[in-house]
Protein backbone atom coordinates (compact mmCIF):
# COMPACT_ATOMS: atom_id res chain seq x y z
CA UNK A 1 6.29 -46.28 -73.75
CA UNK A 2 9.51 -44.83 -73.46
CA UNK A 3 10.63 -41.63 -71.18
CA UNK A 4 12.89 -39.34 -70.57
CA UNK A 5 12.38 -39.86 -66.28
CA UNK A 6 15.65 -41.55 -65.26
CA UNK A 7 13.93 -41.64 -61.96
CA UNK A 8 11.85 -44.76 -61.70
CA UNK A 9 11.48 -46.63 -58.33
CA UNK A 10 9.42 -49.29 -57.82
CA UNK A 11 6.96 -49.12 -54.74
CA UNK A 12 3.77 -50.04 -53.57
CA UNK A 13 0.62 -48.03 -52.57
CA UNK A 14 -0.12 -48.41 -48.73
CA UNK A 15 -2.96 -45.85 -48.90
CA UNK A 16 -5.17 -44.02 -51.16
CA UNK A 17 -7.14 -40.21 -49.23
CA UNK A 18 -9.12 -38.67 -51.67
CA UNK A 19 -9.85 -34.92 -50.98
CA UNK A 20 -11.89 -32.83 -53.86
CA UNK A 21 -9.85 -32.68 -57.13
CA UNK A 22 -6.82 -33.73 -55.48
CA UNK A 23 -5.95 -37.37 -54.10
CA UNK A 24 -3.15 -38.33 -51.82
CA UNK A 25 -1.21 -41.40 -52.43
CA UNK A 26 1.70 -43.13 -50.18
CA UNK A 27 3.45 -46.05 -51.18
CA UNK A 28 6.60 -48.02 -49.83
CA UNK A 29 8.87 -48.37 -52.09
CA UNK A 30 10.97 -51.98 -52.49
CA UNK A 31 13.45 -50.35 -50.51
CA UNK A 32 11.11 -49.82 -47.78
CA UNK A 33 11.77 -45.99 -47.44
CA UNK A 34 7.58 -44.27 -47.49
CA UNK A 35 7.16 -41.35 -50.54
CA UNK A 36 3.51 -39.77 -51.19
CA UNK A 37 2.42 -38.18 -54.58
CA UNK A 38 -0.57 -35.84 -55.03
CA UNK A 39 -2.77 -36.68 -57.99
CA UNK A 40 -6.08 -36.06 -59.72
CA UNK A 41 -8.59 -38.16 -58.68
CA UNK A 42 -9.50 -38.66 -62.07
CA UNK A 43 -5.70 -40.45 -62.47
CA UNK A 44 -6.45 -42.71 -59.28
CA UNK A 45 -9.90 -44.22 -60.90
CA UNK A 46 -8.02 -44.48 -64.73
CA UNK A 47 -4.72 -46.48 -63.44
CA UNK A 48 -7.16 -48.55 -60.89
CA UNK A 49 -4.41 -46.84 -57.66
CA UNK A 50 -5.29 -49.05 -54.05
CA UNK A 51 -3.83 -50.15 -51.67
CA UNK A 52 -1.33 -52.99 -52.88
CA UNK A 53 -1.58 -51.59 -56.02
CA UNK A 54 2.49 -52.33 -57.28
CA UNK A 55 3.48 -48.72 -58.89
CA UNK A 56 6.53 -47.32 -60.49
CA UNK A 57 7.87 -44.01 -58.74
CA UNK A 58 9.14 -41.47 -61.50
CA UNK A 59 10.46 -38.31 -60.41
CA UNK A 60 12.27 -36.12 -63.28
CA UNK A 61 15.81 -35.35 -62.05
CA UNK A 62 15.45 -31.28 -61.99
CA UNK A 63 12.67 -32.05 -59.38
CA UNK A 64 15.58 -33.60 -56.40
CA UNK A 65 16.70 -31.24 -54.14
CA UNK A 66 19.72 -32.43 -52.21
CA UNK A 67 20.60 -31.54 -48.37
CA UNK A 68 23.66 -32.63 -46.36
CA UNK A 69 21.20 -32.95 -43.08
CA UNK A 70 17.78 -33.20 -41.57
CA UNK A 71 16.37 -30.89 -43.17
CA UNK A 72 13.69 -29.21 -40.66
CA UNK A 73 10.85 -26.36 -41.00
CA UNK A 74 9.98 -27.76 -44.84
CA UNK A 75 6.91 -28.48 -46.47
CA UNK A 76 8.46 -31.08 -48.44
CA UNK A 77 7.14 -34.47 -47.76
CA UNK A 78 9.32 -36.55 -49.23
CA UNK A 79 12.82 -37.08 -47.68
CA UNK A 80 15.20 -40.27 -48.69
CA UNK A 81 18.38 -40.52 -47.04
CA UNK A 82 20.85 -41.92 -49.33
CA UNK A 83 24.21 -41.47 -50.60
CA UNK A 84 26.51 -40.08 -53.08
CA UNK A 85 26.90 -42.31 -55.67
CA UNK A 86 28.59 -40.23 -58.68
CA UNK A 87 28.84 -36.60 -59.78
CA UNK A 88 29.07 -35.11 -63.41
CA UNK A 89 29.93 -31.81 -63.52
CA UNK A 90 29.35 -29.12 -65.83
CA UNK A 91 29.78 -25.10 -66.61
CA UNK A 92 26.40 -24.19 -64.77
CA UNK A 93 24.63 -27.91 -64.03
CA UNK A 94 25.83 -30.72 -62.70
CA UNK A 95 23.77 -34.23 -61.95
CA UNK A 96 24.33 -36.25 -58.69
CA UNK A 97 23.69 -39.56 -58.18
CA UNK A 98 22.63 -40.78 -54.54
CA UNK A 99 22.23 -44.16 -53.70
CA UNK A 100 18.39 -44.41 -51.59
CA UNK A 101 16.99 -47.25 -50.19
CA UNK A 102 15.32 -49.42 -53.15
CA UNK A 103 17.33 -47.76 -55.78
CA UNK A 104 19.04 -44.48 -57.04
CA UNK A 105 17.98 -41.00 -57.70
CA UNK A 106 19.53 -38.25 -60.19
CA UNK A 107 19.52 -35.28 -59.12
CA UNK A 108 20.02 -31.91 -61.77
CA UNK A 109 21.57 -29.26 -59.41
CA UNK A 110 23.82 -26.27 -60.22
CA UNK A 111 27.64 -26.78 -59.96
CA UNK A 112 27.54 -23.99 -57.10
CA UNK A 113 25.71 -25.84 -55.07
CA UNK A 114 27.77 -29.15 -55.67
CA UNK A 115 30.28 -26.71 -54.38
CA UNK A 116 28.52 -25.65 -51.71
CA UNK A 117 27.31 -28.20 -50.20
CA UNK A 118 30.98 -29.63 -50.31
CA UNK A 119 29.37 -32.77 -52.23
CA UNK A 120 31.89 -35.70 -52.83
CA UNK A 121 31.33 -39.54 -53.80
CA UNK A 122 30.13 -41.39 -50.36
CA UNK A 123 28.55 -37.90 -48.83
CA UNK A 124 25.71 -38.10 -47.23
CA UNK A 125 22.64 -36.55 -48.20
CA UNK A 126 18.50 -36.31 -48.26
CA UNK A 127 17.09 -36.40 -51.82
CA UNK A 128 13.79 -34.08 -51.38
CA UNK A 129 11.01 -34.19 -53.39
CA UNK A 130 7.44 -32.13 -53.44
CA UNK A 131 4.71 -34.92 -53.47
CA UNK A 132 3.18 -32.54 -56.62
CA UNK A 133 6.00 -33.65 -58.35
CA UNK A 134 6.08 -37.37 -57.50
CA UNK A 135 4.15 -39.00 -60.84
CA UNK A 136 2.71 -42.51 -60.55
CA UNK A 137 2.78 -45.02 -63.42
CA UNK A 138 1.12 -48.91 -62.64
CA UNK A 139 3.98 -51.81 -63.15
């Protein structure tokens, strides 16, 4: 199979908590940072997910928010420190890539936020990431 993700991190699961339709899945990723993904519990049983299960991470690149600190009072569970890797700009978009632990992330931001946010090769920044948007695929 072949996708359009350019996210893809490879991880694996450290626990499985399955609520009603829902399931919660962390993993550590080679890198060692911890990410979590939210998934049908009907997904868990088909790709066989448990603990030590070895898992590909793939996170579509208009799904990374970027901040240039701790972020604090968010919802959003996943948080990977990293660093700026590369920038193409465009008109409107622009993608950012930021070096995390285990691997790099694309990010699809608008240019006025590149702007904003002052971002520049070797900045620092924390890729964010709903777990409802974190998708699971077994290596």
């Amino acid at each position: 199979m072949t996708l359009t993700i350019r996210n893809r991190l490879p991880g694996t699961v450290t626990a499985v908590t399955a609520g009603g339709a829902m399931t919660a899945v962390k993993a550590r990723l080679d890198g060692g940072q911890e990410i979590s993904s939210v998934v049908t519990g009907e997904a868990v049983r088909e790709l066989g997910l448990a603990e030590g299960t070895a898992i590909t991470v793939l996170v579509k690149s208009t799904e990374v928010a970027l901040a240039t600190g701790a972020p604090t009072g968010l919802s959003i569970r996943n948080r990977l420190p990293g660093s700026v890797l590369g920038i193409t700009r465009g008109a409107a978009m622009a993608t950012v890539t930021v070096a995390v632990g285990g691997g790099e992330l694309t990010a699809a931001v608008t240019a006025e936020a590149v702007a904003d946010l002052g971002l520049e090769v070797g900045s620092a920044v924390v890729a964010l990431v709903k777990s409802t948007e974190v998708a699971l695929a077994v290596r």
